[in-house]
Protein backbone atom coordinates (compact mmCIF):
# COMPACT_ATOMS: atom_id res chain seq x y z
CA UNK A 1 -17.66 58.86 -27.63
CA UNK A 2 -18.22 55.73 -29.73
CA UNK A 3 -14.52 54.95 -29.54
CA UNK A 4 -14.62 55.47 -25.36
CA UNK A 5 -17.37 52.55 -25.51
CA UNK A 6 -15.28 50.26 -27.81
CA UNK A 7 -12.11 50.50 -25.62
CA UNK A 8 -14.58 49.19 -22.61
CA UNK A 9 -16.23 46.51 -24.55
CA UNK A 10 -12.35 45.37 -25.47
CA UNK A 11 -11.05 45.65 -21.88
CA UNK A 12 -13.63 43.98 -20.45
CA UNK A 13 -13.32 41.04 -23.42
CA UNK A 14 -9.54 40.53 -22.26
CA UNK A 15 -10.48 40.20 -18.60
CA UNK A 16 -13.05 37.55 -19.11
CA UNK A 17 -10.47 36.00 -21.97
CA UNK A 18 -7.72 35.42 -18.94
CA UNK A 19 -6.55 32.07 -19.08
CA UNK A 20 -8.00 29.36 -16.52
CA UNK A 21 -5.08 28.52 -13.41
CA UNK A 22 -5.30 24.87 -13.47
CA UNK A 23 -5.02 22.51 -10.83
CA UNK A 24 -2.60 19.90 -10.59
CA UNK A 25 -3.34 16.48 -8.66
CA UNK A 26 -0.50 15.04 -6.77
CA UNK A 27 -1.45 10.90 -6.37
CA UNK A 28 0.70 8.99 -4.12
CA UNK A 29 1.81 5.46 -5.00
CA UNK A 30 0.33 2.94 -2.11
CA UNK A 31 2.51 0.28 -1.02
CA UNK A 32 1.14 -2.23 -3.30
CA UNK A 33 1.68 -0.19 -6.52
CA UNK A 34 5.25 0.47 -5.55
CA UNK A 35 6.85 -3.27 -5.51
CA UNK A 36 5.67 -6.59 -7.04
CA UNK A 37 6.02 -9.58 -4.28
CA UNK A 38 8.97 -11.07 -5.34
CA UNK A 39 8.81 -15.17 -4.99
CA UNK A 40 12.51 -16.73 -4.59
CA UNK A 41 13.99 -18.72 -1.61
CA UNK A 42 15.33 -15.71 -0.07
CA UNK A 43 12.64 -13.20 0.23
CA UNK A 44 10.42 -16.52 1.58
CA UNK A 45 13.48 -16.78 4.27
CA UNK A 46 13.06 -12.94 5.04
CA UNK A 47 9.39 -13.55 5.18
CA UNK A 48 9.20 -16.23 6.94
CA UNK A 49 11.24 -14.49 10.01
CA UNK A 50 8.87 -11.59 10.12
CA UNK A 51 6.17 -14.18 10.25
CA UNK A 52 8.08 -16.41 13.02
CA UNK A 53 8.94 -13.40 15.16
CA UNK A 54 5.03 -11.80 15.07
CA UNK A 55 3.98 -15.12 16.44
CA UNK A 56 6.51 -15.79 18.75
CA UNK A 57 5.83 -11.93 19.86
CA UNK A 58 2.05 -12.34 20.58
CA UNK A 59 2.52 -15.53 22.04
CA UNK A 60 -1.02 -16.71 20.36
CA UNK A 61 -2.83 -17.87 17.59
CA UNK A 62 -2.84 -14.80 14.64
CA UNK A 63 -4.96 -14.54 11.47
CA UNK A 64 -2.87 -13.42 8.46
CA UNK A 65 -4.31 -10.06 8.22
CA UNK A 66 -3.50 -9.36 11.99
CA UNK A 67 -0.02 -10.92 11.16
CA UNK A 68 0.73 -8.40 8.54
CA UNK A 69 0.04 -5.58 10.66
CA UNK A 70 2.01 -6.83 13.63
CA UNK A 71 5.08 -7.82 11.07
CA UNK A 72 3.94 -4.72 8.69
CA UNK A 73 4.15 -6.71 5.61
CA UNK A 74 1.34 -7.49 3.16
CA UNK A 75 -0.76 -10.52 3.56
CA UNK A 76 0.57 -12.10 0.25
CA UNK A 77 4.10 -11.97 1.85
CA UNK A 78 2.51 -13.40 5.17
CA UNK A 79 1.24 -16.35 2.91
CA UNK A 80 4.71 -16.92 1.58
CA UNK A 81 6.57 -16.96 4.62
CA UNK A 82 3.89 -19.07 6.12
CA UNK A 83 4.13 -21.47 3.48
CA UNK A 84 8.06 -21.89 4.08
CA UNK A 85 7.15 -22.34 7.88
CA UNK A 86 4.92 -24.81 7.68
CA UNK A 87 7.03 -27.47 5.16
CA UNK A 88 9.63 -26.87 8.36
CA UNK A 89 6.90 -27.78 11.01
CA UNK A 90 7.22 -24.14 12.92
CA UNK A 91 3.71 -22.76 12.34
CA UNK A 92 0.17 -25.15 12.50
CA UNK A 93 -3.32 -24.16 12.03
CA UNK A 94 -5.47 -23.59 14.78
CA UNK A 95 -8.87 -22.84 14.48
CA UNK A 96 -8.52 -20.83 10.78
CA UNK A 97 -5.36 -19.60 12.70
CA UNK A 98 -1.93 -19.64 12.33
CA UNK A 99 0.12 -20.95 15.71
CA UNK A 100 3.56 -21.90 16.30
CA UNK A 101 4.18 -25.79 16.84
């Protein structure tokens, strides 16, 4: 009888021993994590179009942010392409505003 009461007090040791199932956390890499803006005279050409055809496509006076939405690029790259529009006298400010000239 003794023994019948060990054999319980082992099974019932092993149960609670079971290993833990662990959870594993998938992340997902956001668009700003995945690429570094790269700054050379072509990617300022690219961004510069995107910029130039947003505009031209709203036919009004956009803030960066609602630039980089409409050309779904990053404000930084707005920034660059803007830059690269205004030396060529396409873009102008307007109001805090960027317009074409």
């Amino acid at each position: 009888m003794a023994e019948k009461k060990a054999t319980k007090a082992a099974a019932t040791t092993k149960k609670a021993a079971a290993p833990k199932k662990e959870t594993v956390k998938k992340t997902v890499a956001t668009k700003a994590a995945k690429a570094a803006l790269v700054i050379n005279a072509e990617n300022a050409g690219f961004k510069a179009g995107d910029v130039y055809n947003a505009l031209a496509a709203a036919g009004k006076a956009l803030s960066v942010a609602e630039i980089a939405k409409k050309a779904k690029i990053s404000n930084e790259e707005v920034i660059l392409g803007a830059g690269w529009l205004l030396k060529e006298g396409k873009i102008k400010d307007a109001e805090g505003k960027i317009v074409l000239a």
